[in-house]
Protein backbone atom coordinates (compact mmCIF):
# COMPACT_ATOMS: atom_id res chain seq x y z
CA UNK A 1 0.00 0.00 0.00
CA UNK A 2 2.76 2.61 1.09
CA UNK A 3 4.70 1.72 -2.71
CA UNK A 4 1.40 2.46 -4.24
CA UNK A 5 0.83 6.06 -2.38
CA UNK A 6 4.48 7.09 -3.42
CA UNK A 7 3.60 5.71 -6.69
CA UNK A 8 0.76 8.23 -6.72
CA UNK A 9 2.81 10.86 -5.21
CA UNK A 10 5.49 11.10 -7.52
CA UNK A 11 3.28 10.91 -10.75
CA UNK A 12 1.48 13.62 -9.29
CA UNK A 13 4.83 15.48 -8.88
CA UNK A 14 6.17 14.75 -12.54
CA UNK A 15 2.92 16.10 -13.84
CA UNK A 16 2.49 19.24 -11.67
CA UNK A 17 5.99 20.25 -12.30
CA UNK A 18 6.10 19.56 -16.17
CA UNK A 19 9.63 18.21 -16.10
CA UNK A 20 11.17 15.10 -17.88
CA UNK A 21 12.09 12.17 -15.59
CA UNK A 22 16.06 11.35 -16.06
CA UNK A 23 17.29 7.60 -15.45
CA UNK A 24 18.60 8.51 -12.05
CA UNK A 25 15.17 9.46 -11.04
CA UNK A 26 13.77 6.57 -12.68
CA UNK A 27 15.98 4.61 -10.88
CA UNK A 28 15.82 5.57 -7.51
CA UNK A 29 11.68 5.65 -7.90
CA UNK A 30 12.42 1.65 -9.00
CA UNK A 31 14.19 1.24 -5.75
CA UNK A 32 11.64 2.39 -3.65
CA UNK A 33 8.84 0.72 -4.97
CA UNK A 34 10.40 -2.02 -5.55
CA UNK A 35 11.90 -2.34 -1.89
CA UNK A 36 8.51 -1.30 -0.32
CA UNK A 37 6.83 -3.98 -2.30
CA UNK A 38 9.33 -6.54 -1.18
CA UNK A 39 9.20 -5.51 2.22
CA UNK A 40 5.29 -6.09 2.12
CA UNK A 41 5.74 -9.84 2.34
CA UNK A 42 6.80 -11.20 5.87
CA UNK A 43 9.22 -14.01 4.24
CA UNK A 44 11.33 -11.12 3.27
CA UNK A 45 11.40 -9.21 6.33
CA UNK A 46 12.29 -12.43 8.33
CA UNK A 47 15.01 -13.50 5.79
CA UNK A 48 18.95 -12.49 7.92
CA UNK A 49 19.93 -10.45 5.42
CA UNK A 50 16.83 -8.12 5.36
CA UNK A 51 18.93 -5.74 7.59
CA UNK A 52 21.85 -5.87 5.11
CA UNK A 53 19.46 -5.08 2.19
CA UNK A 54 17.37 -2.34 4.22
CA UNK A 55 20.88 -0.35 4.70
CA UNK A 56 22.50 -0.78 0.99
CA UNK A 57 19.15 0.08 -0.91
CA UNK A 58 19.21 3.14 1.34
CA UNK A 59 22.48 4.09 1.15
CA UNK A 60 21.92 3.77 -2.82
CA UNK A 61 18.70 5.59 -2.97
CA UNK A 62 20.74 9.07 -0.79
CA UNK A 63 23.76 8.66 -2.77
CA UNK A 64 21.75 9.09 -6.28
CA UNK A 65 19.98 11.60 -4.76
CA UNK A 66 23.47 13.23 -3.86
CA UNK A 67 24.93 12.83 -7.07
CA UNK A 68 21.86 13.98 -8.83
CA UNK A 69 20.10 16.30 -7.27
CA UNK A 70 21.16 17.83 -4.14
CA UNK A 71 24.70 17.94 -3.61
CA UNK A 72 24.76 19.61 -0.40
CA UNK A 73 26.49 18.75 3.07
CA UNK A 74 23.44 17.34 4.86
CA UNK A 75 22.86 14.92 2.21
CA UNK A 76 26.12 13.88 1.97
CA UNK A 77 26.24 13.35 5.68
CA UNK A 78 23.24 11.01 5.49
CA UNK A 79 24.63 9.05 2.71
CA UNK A 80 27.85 8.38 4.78
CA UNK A 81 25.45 7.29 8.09
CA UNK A 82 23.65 4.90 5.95
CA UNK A 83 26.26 3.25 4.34
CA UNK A 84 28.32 2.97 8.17
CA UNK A 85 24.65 1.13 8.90
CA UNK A 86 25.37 -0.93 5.84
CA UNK A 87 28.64 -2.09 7.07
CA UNK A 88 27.40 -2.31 10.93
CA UNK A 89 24.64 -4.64 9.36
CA UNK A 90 27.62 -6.20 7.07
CA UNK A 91 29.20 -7.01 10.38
CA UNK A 92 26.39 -8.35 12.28
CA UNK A 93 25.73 -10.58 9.70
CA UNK A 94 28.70 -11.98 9.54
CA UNK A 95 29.10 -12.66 13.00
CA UNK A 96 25.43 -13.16 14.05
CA UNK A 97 25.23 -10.28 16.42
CA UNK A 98 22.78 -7.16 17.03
CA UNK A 99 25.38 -4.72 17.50
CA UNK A 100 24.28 -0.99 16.98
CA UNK A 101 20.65 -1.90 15.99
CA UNK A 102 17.45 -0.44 17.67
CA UNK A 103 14.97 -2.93 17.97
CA UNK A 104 11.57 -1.10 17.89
């Protein structure tokens, strides 16, 4: 349901605004919905390395949006927190371990 409403919410955006959709907007929009739609199904979110994959499709999705669009500090900043969560996650994979995560 969420991938659907940011669906909707970004072809509203492309059509208010007028302008052309490049392929790194294209692909970060595919990353989203298609994460959100994965994450949907519980085998997916119970599978070990659904932390791993949380953290890297993240860390993609800032740094295109870094590299594209907004190349400013604060960006930049989150891109380098996600990807030290990718490699935290790396880790705890690797050893089996919770390390550094909040459990909500």
């Amino acid at each position: 349901m969420l991938a659907v409403a940011f669906a909707a919410v970004v072809a509203a955006s492309v059509v208010v605004s007028g302008r052309a959709l490049t392929l790194p907007y294209v692909v970060m929009f595919a990353l989203v919905v298609g994460f959100l739609t994965a994450s949907s199904f519980r085998a997916v979110t119970a599978h070990p390395l659904y932390p791993v994959a949380n953290t890297v499709w993240l860390t993609a999705v800032f740094a295109l949006w870094y590299l594209t669009a907004e190349r400013s500090a604060f960006v930049a900043g989150l891109t380098a927190l996600v990807a030290l969560g990718a490699v935290v996650e790396l880790y705890n994979y690797w050893q089996g371990t919770s390390l550094l995560r909040v459990d909500w």
